[in-house]
Protein backbone atom coordinates (compact mmCIF):
# COMPACT_ATOMS: atom_id res chain seq x y z
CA UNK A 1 -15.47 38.23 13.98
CA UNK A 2 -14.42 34.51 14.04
CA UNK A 3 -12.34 32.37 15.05
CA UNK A 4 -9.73 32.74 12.47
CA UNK A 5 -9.53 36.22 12.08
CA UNK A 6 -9.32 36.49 16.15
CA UNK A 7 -6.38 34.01 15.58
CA UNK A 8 -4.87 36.04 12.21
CA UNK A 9 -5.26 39.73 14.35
CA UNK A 10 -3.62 37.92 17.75
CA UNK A 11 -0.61 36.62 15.55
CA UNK A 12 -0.09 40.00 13.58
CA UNK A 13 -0.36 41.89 17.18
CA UNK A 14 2.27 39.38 18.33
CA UNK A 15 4.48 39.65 15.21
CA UNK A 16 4.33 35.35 14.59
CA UNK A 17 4.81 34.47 11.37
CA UNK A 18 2.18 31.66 10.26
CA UNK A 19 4.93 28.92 11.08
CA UNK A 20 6.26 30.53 14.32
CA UNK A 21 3.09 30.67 15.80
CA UNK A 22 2.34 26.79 14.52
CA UNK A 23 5.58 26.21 16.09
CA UNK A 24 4.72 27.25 19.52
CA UNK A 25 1.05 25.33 19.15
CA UNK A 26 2.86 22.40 17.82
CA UNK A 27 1.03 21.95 15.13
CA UNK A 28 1.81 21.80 10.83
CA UNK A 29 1.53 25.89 9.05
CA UNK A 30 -0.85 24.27 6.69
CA UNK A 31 -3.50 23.15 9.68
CA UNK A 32 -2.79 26.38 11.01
CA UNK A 33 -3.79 27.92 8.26
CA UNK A 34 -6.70 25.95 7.64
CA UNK A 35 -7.92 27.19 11.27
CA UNK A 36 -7.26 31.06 10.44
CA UNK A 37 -9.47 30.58 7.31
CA UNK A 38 -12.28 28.62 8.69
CA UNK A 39 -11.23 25.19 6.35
CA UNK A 40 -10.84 22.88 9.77
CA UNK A 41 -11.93 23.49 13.37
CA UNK A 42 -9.36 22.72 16.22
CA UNK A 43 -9.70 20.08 18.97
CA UNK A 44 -10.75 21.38 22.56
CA UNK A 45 -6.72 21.08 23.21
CA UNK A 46 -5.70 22.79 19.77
CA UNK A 47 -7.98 25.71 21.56
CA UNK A 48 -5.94 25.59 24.84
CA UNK A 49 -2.52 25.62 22.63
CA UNK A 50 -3.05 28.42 20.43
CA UNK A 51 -4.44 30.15 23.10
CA UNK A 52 -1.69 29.71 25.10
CA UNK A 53 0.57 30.58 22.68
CA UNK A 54 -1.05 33.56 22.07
CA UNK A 55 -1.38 34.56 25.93
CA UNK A 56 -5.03 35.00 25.62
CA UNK A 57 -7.42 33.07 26.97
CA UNK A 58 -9.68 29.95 25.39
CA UNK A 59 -12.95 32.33 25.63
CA UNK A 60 -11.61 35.09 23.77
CA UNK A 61 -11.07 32.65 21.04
CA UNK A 62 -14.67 31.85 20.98
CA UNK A 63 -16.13 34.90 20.96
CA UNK A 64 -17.18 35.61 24.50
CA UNK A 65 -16.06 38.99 24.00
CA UNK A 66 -16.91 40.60 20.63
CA UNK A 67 -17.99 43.64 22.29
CA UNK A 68 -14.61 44.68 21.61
CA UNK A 69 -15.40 44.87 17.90
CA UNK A 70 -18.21 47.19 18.10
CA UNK A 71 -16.63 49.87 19.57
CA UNK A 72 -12.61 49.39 18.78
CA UNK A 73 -11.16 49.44 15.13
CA UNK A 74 -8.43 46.66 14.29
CA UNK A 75 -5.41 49.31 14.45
CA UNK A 76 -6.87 50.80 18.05
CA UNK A 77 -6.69 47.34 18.97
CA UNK A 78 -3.51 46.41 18.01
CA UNK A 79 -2.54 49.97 19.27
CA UNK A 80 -3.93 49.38 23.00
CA UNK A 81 -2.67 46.14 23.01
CA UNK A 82 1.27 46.85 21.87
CA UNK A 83 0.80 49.26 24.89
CA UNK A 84 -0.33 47.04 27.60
CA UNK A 85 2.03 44.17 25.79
CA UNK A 86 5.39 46.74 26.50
CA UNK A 87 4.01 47.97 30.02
CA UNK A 88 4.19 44.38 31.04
CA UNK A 89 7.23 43.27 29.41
CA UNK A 90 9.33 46.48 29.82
CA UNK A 91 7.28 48.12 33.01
CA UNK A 92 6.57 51.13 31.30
């Protein structure tokens, strides 16, 4: 998995439209875009923003932990994460 589809399953999981979550990065829907389909690579800082915004961390981005994708499919992921997303917001 890359970089833009880490980005694309993050902002589904988080239910951001393309221009909410270029909102909260501060950056155009169209660069955004770009990024999620591997036309332009971010600055070091673009990283940190969307990142951010996404309330992951930069390494996750980068792949520093695809050994989530051999063993989870995208809807047990989104699944385990909406859980631990409501536990923390809701205390569940």
């Amino acid at each position: 998995m890359d970089l833009g589809d880490r980005i694309k399953r993050l902002q589904k999981m988080n239910n951001y439209s393309l221009r909410e979550l270029a909102s909260k990065v501060g950056i155009s829907h169209t660069f955004l875009s770009d990024i999620e389909n591997n036309r332009s690579n971010p600055s070091l800082k673009r990283l940190q923003d969307i990142a951010e915004a996404l309330n992951i961390n930069v390494s996750f981005l980068l792949g520093e932990k695809d050994e989530m994708d051999n063993w989870l499919t995208e809807e047990d992921f989104i699944s385990l994460y909406s859980r631990f997303h409501k536990t923390l917001i809701l205390g569940n």
